[in-house]
Protein backbone atom coordinates (compact mmCIF):
# COMPACT_ATOMS: atom_id res chain seq x y z
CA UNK A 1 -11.50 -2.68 23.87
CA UNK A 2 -14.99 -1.61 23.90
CA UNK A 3 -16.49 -4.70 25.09
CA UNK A 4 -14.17 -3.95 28.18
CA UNK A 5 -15.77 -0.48 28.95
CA UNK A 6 -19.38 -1.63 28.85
CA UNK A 7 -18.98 -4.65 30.80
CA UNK A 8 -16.25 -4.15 33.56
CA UNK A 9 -16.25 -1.53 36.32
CA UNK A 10 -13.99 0.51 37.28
CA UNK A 11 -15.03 1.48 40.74
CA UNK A 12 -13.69 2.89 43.67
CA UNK A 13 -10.47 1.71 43.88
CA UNK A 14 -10.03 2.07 40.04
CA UNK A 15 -11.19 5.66 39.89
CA UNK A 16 -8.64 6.10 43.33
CA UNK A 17 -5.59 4.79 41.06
CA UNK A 18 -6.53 6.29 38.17
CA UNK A 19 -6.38 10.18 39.99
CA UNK A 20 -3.26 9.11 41.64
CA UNK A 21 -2.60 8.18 38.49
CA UNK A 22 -3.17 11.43 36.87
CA UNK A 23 -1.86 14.11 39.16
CA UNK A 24 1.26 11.98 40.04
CA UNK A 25 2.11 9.36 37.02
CA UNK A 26 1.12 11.55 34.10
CA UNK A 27 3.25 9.79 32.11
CA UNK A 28 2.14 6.12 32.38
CA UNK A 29 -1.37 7.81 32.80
CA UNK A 30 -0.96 9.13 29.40
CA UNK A 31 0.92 6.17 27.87
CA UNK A 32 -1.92 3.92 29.07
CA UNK A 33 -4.99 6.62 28.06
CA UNK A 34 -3.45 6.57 24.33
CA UNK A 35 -3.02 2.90 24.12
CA UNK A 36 -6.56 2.11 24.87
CA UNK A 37 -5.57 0.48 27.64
CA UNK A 38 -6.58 2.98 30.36
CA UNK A 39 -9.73 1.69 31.36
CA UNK A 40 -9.17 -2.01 31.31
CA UNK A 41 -6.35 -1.57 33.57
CA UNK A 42 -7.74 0.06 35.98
CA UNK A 43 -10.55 -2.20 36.23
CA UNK A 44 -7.80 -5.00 36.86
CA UNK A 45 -6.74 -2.73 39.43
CA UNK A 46 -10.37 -2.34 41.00
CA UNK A 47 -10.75 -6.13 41.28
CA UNK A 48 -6.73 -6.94 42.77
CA UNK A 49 -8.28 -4.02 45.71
CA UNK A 50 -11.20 -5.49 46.34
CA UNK A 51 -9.62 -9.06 46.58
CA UNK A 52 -7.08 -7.75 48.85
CA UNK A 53 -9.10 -5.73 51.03
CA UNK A 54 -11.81 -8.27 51.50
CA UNK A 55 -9.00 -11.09 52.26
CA UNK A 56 -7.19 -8.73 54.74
CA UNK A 57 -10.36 -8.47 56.44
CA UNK A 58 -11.18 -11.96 56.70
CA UNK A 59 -7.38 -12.50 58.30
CA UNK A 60 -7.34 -9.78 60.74
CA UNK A 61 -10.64 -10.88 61.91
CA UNK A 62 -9.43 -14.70 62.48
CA UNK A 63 -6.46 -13.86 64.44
CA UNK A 64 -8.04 -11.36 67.03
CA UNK A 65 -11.20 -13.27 67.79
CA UNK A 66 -14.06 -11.02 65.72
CA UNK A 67 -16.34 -13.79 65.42
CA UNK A 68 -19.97 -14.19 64.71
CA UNK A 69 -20.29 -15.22 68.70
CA UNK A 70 -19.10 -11.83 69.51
CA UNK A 71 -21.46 -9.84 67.08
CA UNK A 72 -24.50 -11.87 68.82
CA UNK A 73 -22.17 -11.52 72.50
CA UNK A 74 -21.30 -8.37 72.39
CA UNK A 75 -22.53 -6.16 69.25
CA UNK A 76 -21.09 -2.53 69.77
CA UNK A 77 -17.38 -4.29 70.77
CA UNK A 78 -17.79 -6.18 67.37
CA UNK A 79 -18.40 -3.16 65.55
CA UNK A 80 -15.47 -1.06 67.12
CA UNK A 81 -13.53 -3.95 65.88
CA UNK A 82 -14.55 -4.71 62.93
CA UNK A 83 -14.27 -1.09 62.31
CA UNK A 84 -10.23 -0.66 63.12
CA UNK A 85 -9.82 -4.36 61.04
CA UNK A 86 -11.49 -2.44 57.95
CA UNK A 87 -9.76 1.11 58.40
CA UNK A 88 -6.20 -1.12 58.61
CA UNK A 89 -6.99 -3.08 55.56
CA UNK A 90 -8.00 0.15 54.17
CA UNK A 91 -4.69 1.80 54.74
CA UNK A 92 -2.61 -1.66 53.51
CA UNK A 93 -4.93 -1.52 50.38
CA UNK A 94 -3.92 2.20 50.06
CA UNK A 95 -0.31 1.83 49.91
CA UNK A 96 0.41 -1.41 48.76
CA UNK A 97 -2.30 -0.86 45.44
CA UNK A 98 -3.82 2.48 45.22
CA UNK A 99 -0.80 5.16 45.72
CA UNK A 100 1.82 2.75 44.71
């Protein structure tokens, strides 16, 4: 188990589930926290975001049209979209993974 806490991060969507976690689970928080598990788990958790989020992304993108072409084309529209395709993924990420 320590092997897992020096080599694997937890980051942002790990620390995310793991308040939610806390303030709203207590008891799976605490069941996990005493079992050593805590950490590693939330890790897991980090990396099944990221995958999602980065995924989502990459779909939404493909079926409106946000291409490279536009970004060269047309840079602010690109960003505008790009920016609602992240803040959606964002909010599936959310609720499907962080606050579930």
């Amino acid at each position: 188990m320590l092997e897992d806490t020096e080599t694997r991060s937890i980051g942002i969507y790990g620390e995310r589930h793991g308040r939610y976690l806390k303030n709203y689970r207590k008891i799976v928080y605490t069941q996990l926290l005493t079992s050593g598990k805590l950490h590693s788990y939330l890790a897991d958790i980090n990396e099944q975001a990221q995958e999602r989020f980065e995924l989502l992304v990459k779909q939404f993108a493909e079926k409106e049209g946000v291409t490279e072409q536009l970004k060269v084309k047309n840079q602010m529209d690109w960003v505008g979209k790009m920016t609602n395709i992240r803040n959606r993924a964002m909010e599936n990420v959310n609720s499907e993974i962080i606050y579930n």
